[in-house]
Every structure is written in C-alpha cells, then in structure tokens.
Protein backbone atom coordinates (compact mmCIF):
# COMPACT_ATOMS: atom_id res chain seq x y z
CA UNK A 1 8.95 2.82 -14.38
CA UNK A 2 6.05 4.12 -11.83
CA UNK A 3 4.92 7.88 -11.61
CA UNK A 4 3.84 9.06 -8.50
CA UNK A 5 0.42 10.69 -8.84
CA UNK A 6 -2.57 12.65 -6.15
CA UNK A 7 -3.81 10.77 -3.26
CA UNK A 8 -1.81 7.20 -2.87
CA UNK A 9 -1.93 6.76 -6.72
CA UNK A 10 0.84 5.11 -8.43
CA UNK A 11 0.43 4.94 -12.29
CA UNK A 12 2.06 2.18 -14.45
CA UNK A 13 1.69 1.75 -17.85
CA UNK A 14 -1.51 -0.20 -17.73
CA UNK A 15 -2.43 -0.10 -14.20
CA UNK A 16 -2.84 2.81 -12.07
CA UNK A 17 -2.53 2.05 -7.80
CA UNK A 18 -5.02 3.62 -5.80
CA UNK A 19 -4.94 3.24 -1.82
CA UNK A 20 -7.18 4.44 0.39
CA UNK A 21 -6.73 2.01 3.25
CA UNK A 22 -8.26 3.39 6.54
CA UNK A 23 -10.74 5.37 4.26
CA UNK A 24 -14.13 4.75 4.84
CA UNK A 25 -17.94 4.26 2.90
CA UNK A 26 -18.62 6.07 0.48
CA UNK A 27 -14.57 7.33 0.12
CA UNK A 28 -13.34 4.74 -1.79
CA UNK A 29 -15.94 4.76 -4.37
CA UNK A 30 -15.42 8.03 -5.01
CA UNK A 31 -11.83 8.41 -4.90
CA UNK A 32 -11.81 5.65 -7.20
CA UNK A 33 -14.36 7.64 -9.47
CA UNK A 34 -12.08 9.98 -9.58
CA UNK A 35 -9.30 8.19 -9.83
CA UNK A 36 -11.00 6.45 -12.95
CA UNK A 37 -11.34 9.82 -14.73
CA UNK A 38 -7.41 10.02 -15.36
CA UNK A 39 -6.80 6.25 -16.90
CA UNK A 40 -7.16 5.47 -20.75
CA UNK A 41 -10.35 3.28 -21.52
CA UNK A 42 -9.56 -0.05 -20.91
CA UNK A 43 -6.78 0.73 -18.46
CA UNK A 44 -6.96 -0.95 -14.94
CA UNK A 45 -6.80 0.47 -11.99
CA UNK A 46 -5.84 -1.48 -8.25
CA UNK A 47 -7.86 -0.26 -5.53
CA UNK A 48 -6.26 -1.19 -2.00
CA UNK A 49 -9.61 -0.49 0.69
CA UNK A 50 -9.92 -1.48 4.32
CA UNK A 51 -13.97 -0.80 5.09
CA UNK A 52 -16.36 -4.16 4.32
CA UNK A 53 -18.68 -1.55 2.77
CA UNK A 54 -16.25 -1.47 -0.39
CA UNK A 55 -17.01 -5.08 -1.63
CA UNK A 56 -20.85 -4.21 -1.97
CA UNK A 57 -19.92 -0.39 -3.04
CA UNK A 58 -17.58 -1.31 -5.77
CA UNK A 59 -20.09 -4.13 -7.18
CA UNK A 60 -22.80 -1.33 -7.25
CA UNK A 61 -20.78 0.95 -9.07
CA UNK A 62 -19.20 -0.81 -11.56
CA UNK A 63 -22.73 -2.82 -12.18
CA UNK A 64 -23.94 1.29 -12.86
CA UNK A 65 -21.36 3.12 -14.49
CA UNK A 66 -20.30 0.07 -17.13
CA UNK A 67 -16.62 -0.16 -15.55
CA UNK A 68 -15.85 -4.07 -15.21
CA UNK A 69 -14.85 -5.38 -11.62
CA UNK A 70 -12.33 -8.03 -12.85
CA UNK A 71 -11.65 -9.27 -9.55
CA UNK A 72 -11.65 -8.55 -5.80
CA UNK A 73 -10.05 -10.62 -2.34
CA UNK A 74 -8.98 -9.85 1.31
CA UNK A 75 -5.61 -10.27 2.88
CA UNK A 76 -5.02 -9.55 6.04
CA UNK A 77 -7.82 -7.35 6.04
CA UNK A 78 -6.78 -5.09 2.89
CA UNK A 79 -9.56 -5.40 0.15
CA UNK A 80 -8.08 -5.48 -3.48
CA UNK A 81 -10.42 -5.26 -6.28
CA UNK A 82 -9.15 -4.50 -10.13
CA UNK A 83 -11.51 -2.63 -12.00
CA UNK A 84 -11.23 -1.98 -16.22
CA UNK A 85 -12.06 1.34 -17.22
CA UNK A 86 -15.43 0.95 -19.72
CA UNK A 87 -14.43 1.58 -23.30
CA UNK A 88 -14.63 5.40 -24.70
C-alpha cells in the first residue's frame, strides 16, 4: 500500500517517490533535501528530475552530506537517481 505525501511524494515502505519533473537547478536538490528529512536512515528515496543540472547536483550532494547515490539513468528525458538515506 502507497501513502500519498507533500509535493509529488509517494511513500512505500522502503522507498519514498519524489517528482519534480519540469523543476529546475537547484529545486531538485533541495526538494529532495527535504524530502530526505522525512525517510528512516537507510530508507531510499526515487527522485524523478527533468534539468541536466541534477546528475552533477545530486553527485555533489550526496558526495557532501554522506547520503549514497545508488544509482541514476535517463529515459526519455526523465532523470531517475535512488539515493539511501546515511545511517542515524
């Protein structure tokens, strides 16, 4: 079962959905900040982002903050990148 949450977020039991398509640099970084604030450690959360800036942003900021960029591709022009909240 999915709850809806703020601002496109969909949370699962593990993974929380987080789309800001059509939002642009630094939006998604921060929105995912955010977004990251609400998730257990350890806890994933899917980040669905149409600006290029995002692939360079999200490196920089998980490289910073200690969060753990799992993975990240392009379809269609939609940027997904999975990101592991940092242990407590």
């Amino acid at each position: 079962m999915l709850k809806h949450g703020v601002a496109g977020q969909t949370t699962g039991m593990s993974e929380t959905l987080l789309d800001v398509k059509g939002m642009n640099c630094p939006l998604p970084v921060l929105r995912a900040n955010r977004a990251l604030r609400t998730v257990e450690p350890g806890e994933k959360l899917r980040v669905l982002a149409t600006d290029r800036a995002a692939v360079a942003d999200f490196h920089a900021f998980c490289r910073e903050t200690g969060h753990q960029l799992l993975t990240w591709s392009e379809d269609s022009g939609v940027l997904q990148f999975v990101i592991r909240k940092k242990p407590a």
